[in-house]
N, C-alpha and C. Protein backbone atom coordinates (compact mmCIF):
# COMPACT_ATOMS: atom_id res chain seq x y z
N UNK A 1 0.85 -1.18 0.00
CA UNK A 1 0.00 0.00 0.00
C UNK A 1 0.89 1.24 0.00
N UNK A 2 0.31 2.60 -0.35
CA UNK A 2 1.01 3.86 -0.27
C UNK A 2 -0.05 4.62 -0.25
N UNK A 3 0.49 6.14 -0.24
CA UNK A 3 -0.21 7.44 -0.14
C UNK A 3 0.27 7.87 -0.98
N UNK A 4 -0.72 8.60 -1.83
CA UNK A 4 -0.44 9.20 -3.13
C UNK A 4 -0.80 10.37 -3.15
N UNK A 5 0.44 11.33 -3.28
CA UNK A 5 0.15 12.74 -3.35
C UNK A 5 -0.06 13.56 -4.53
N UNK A 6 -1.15 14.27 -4.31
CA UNK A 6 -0.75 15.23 -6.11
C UNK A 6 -0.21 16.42 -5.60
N UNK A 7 1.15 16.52 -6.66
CA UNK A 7 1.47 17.90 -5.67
C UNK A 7 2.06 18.95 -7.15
N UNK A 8 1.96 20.20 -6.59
CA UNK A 8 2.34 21.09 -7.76
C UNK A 8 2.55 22.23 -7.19
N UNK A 9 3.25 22.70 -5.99
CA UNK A 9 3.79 23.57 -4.97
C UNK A 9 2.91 24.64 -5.17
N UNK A 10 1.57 24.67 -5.07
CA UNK A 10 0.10 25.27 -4.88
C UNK A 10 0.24 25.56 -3.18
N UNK A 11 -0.17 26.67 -2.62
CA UNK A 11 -0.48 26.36 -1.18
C UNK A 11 -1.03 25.33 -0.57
N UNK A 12 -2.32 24.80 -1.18
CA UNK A 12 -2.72 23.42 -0.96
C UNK A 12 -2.04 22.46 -0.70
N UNK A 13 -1.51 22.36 -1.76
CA UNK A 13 -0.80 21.42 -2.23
C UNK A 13 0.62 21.06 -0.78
N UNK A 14 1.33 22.25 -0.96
CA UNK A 14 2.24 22.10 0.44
C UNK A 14 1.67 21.92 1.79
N UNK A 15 0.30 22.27 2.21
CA UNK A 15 -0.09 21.72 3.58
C UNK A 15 -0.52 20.46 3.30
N UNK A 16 -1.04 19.86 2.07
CA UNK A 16 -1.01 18.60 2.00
C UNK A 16 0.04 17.37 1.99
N UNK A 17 1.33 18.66 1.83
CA UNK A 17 2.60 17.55 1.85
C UNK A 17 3.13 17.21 2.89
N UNK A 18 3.02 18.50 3.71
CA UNK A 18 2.98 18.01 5.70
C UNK A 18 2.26 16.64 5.75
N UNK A 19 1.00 17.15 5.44
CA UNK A 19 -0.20 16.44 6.11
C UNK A 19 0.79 14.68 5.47
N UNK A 20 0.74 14.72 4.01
CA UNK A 20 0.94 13.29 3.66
C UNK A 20 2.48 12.81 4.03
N UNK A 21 3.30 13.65 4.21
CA UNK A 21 4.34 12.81 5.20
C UNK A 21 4.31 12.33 6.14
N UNK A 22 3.79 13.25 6.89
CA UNK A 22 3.33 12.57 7.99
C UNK A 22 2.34 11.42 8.33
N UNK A 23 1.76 11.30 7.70
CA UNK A 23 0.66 9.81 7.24
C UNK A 23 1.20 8.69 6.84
N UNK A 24 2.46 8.96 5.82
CA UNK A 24 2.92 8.20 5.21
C UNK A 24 4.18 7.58 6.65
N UNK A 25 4.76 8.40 7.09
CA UNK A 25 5.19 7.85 8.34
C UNK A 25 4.69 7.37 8.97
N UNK A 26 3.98 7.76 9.66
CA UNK A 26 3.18 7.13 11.16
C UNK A 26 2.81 5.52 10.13
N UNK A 27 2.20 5.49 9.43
CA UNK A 27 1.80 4.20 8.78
C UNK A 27 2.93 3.27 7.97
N UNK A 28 4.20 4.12 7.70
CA UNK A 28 5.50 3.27 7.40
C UNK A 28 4.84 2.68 6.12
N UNK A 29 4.58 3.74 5.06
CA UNK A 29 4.33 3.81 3.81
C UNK A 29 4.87 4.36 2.45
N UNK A 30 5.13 4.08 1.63
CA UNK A 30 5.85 5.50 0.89
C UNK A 30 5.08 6.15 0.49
N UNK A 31 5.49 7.17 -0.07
CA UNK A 31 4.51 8.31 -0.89
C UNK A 31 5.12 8.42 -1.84
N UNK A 32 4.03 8.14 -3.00
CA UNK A 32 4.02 8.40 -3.91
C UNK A 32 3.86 9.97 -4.49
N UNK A 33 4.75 10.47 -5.32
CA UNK A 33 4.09 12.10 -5.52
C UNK A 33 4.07 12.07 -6.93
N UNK A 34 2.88 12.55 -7.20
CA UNK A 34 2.70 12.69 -8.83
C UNK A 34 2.27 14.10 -9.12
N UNK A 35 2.80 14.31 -10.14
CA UNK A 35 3.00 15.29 -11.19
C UNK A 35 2.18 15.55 -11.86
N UNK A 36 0.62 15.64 -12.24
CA UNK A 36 0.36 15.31 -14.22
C UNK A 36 -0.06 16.34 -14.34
N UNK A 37 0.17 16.70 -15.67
CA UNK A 37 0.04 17.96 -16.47
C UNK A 37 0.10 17.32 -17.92
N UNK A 38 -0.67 17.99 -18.66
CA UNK A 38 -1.36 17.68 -20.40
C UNK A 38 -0.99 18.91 -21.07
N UNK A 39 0.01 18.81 -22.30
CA UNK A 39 -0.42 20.11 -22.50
C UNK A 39 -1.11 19.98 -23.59
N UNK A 40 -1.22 21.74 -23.53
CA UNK A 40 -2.73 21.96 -24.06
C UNK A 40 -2.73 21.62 -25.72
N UNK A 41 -2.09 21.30 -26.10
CA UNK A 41 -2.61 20.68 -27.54
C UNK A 41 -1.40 19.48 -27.75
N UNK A 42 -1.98 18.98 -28.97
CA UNK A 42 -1.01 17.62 -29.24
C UNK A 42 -0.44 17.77 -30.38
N UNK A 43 -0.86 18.46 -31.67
CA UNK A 43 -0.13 18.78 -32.60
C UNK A 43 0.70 20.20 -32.56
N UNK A 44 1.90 19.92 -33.43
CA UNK A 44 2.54 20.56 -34.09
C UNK A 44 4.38 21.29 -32.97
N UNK A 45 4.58 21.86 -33.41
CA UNK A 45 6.03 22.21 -32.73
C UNK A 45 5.92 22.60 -31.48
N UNK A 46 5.13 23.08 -31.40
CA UNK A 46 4.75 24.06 -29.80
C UNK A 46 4.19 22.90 -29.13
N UNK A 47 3.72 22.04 -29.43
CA UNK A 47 3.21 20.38 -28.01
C UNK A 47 4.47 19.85 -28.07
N UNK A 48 5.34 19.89 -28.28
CA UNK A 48 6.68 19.04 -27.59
C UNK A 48 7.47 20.16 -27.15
N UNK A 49 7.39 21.59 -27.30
CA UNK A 49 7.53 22.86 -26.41
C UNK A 49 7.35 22.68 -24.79
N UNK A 50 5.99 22.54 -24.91
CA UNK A 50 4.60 22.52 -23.94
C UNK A 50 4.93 21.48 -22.93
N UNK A 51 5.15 19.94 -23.23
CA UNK A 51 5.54 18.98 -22.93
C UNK A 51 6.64 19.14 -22.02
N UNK A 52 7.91 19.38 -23.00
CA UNK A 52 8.89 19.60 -22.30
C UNK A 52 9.30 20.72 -20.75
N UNK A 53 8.56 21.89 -21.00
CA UNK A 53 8.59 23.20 -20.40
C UNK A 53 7.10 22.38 -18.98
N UNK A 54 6.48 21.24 -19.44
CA UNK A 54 5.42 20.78 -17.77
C UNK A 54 6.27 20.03 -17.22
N UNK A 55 6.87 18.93 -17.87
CA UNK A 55 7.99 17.84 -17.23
C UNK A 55 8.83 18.19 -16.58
N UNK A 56 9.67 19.93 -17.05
CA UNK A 56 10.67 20.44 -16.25
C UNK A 56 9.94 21.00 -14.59
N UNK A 57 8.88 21.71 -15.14
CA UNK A 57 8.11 22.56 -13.55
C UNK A 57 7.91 21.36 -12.77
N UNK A 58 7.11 20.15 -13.45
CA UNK A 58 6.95 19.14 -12.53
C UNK A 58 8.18 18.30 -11.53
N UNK A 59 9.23 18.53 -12.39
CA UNK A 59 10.07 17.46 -11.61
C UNK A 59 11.07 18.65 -10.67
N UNK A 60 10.62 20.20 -11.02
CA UNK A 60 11.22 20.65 -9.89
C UNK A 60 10.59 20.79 -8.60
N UNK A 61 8.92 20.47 -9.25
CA UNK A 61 8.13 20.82 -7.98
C UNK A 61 8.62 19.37 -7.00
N UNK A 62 8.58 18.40 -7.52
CA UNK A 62 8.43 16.90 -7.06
C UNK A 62 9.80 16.74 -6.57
N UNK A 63 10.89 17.58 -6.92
CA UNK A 63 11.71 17.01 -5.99
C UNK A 63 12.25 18.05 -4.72
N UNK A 64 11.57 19.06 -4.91
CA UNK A 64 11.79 20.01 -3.12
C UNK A 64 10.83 19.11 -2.57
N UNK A 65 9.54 18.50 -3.22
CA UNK A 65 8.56 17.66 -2.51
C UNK A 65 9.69 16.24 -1.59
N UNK A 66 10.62 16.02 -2.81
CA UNK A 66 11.38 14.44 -1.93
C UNK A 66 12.36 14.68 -0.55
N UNK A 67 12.55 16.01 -0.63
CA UNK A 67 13.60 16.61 -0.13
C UNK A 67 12.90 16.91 1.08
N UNK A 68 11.91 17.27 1.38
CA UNK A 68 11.29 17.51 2.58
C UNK A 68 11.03 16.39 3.31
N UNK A 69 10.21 15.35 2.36
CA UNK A 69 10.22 14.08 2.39
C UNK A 69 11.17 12.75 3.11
N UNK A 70 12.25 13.01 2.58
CA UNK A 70 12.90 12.01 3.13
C UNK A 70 13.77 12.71 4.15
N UNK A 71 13.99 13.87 4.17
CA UNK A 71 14.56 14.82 6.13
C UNK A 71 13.43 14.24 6.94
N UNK A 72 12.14 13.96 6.31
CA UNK A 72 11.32 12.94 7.86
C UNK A 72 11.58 11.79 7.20
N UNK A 73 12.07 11.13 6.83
CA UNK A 73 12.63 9.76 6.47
C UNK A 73 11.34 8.77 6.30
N UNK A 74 10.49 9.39 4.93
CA UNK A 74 9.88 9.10 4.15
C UNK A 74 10.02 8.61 3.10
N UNK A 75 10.08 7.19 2.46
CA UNK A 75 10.38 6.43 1.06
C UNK A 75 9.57 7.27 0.20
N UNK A 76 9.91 7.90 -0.88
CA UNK A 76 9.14 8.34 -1.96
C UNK A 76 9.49 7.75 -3.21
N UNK A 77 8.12 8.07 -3.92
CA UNK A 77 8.27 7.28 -5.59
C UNK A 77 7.65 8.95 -6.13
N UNK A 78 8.66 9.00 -7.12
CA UNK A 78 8.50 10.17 -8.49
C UNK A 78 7.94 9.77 -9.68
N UNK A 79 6.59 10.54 -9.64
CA UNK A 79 5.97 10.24 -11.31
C UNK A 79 5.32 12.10 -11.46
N UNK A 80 6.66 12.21 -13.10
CA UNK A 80 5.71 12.80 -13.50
C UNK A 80 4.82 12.51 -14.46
N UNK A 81 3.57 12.94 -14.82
CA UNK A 81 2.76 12.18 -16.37
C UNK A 81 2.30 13.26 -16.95
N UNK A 82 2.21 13.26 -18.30
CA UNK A 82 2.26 13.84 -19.18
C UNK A 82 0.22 13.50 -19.43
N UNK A 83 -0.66 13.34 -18.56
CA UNK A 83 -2.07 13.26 -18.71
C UNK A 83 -2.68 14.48 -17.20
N UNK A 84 -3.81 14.44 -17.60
CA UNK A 84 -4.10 15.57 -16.87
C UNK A 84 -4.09 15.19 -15.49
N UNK A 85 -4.37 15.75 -14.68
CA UNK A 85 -4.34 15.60 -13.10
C UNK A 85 -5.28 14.74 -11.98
N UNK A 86 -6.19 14.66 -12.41
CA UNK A 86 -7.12 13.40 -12.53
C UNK A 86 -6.92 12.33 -12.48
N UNK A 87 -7.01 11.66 -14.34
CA UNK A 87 -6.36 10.57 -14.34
C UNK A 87 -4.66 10.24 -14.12
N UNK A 88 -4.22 10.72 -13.89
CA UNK A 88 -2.98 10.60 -13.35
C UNK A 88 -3.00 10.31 -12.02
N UNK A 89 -3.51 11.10 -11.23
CA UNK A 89 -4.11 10.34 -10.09
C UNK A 89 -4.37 9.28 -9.73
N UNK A 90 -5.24 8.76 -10.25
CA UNK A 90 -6.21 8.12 -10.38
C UNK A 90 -5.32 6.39 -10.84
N UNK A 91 -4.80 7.19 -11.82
CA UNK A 91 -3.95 5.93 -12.20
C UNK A 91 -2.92 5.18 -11.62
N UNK A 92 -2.18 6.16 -10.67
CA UNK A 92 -1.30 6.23 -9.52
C UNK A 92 -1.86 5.29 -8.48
N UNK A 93 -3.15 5.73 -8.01
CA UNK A 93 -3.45 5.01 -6.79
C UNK A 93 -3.65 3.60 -7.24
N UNK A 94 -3.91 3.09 -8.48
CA UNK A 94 -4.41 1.98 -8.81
C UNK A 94 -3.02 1.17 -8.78
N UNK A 95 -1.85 1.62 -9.39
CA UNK A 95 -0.59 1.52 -9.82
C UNK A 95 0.19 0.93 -8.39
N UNK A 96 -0.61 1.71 -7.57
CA UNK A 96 0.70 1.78 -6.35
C UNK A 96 -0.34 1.63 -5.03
N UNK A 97 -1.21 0.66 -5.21
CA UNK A 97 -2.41 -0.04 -4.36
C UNK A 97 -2.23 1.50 -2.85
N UNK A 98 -3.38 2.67 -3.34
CA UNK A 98 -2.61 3.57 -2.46
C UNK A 98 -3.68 3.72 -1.45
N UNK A 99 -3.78 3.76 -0.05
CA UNK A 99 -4.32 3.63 0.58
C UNK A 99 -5.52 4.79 0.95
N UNK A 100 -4.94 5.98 0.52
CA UNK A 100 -5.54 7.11 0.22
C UNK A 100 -4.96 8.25 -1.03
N UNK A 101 -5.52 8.94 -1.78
CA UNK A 101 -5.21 9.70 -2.55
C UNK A 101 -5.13 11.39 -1.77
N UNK A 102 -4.33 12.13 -1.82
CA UNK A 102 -4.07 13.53 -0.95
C UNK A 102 -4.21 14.45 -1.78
N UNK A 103 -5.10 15.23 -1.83
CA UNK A 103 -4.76 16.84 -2.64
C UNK A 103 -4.76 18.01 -1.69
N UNK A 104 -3.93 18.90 -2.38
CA UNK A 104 -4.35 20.46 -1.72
C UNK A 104 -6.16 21.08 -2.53
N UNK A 105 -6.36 21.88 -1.86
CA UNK A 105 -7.33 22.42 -2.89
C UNK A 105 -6.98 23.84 -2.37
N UNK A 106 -7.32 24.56 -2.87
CA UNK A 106 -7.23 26.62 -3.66
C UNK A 106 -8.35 27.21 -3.04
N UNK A 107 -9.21 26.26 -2.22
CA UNK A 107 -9.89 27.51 -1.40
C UNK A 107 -11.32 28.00 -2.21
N UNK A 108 -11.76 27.06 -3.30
CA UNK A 108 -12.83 28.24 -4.18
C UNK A 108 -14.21 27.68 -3.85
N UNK A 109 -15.38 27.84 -4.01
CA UNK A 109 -16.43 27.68 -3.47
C UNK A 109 -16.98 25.95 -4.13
N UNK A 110 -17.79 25.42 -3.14
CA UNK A 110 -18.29 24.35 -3.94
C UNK A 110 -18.98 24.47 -5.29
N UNK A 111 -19.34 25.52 -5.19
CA UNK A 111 -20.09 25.87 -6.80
C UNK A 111 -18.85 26.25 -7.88
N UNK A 112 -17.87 26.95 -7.65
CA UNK A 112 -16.97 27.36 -8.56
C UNK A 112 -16.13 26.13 -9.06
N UNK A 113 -15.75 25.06 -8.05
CA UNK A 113 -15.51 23.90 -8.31
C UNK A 113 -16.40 23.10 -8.59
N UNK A 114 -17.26 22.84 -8.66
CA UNK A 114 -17.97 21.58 -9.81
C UNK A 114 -18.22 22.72 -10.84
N UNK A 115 -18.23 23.82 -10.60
CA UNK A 115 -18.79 24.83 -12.73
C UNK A 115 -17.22 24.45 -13.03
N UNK A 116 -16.38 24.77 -12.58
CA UNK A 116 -14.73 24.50 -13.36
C UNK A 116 -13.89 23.33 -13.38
N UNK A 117 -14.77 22.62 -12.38
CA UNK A 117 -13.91 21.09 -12.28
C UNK A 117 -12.61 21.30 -11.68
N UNK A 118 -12.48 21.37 -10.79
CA UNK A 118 -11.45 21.12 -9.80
C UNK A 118 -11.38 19.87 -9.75
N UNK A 119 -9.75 19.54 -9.18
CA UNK A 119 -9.23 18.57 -9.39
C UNK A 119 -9.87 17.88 -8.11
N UNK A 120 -9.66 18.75 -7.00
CA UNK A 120 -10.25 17.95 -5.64
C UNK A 120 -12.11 17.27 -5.92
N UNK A 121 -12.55 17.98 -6.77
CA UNK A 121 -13.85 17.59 -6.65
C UNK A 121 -13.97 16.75 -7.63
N UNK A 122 -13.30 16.47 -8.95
CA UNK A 122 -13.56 15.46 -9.92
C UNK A 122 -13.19 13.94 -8.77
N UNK A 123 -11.71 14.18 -8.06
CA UNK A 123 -11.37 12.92 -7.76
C UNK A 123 -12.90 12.67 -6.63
N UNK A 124 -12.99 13.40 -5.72
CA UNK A 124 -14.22 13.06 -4.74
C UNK A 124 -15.20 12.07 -5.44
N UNK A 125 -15.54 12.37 -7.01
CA UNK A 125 -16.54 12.00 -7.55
C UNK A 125 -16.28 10.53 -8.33
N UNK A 126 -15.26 10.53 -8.81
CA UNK A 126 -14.37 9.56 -9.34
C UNK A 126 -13.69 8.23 -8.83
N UNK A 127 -12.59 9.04 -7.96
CA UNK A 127 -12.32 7.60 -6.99
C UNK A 127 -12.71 6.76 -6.99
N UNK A 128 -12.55 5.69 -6.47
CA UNK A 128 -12.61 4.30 -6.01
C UNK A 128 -12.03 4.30 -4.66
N UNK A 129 -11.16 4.70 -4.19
CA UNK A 129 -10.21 4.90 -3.05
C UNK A 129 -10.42 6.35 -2.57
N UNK A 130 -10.08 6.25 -1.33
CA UNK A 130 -10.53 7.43 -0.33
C UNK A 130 -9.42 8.55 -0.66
N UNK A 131 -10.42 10.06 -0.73
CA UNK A 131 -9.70 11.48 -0.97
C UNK A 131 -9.21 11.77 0.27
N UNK A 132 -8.54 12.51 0.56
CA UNK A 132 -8.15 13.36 1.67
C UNK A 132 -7.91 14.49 1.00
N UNK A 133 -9.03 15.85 1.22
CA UNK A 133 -8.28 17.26 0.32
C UNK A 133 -8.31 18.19 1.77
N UNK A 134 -7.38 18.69 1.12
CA UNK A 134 -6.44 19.62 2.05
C UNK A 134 -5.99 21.41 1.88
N UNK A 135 -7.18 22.16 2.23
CA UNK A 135 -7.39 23.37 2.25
C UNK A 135 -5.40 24.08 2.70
N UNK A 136 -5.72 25.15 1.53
CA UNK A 136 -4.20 25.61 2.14
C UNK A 136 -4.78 26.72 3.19
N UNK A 137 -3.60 26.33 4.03
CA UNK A 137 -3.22 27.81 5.63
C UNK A 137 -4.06 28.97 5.17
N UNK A 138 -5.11 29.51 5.65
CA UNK A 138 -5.38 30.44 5.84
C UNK A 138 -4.76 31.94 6.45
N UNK A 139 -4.15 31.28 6.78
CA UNK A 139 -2.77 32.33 7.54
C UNK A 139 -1.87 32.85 6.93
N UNK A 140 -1.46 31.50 5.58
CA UNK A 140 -0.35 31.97 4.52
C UNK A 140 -0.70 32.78 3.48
């Protein structure tokens, strides 16, 4: 089993990385942290632009994520994916039998998230395996 984080150094996103280290410890689990980002089109010169320029943000976000990570001496697994945030998710937890799936969420109203589809509320709806979403600090 593991904990699978989506992370993308969002405020959310970082109180969720507390939150899932620490989970992932106390339960002597790894965490998984995934990445996914699509870009926005598939043809022509500018989608392997696009591609390249998400893979780089992702794997810098994902590895201050390992770095925090393993100073609490947390096993982590790095995926970034090149599909949207969702199924990447989604695919992760299935991938890596994850005991819970972790997001940050941005704070926007239940209505603004199901009209725009937030990521926290597609997985709520989606899943198979239990969400944990994780409001960023109000303070920060």
């Amino acid at each position: 089993m593991s904990i699978v984080l989506g992370y993308d150094e969002s405020p959310g996103a970082r109180r969720a990385l507390g939150l899932a280290i620490d989970l992932a410890g106390k339960l002597e689990e790894p965490l998984v942290l995934v990445y996914g980002a699509a870009p926005p089109g598939v043809v022509g010169e500018e989608a392997g632009e696009h591609a390249r320029a998400l893979t780089e943000i992702g794997r810098t976000a994902l590895a201050h994520a390992v770095t925090e990570a393993e100073a609490a001496g947390v096993t982590t697994v790095v995926e970034v994916v090149a599909e949207k945030p969702v199924p990447a998710l989604l695919a992760a937890g299935d991938r890596h039998d994850a005991r819970v799936i972790v997001v940050g969420t941005y704070g926007e109203s239940p209505l603004k998230g199901a009209f725009l589809g937030s990521v926290a509320y597609k997985l709520l709806h989606l899943s198979t395996r239990p969400v944990l979403c994780v409001p960023a600090d109000p303070a920060a």
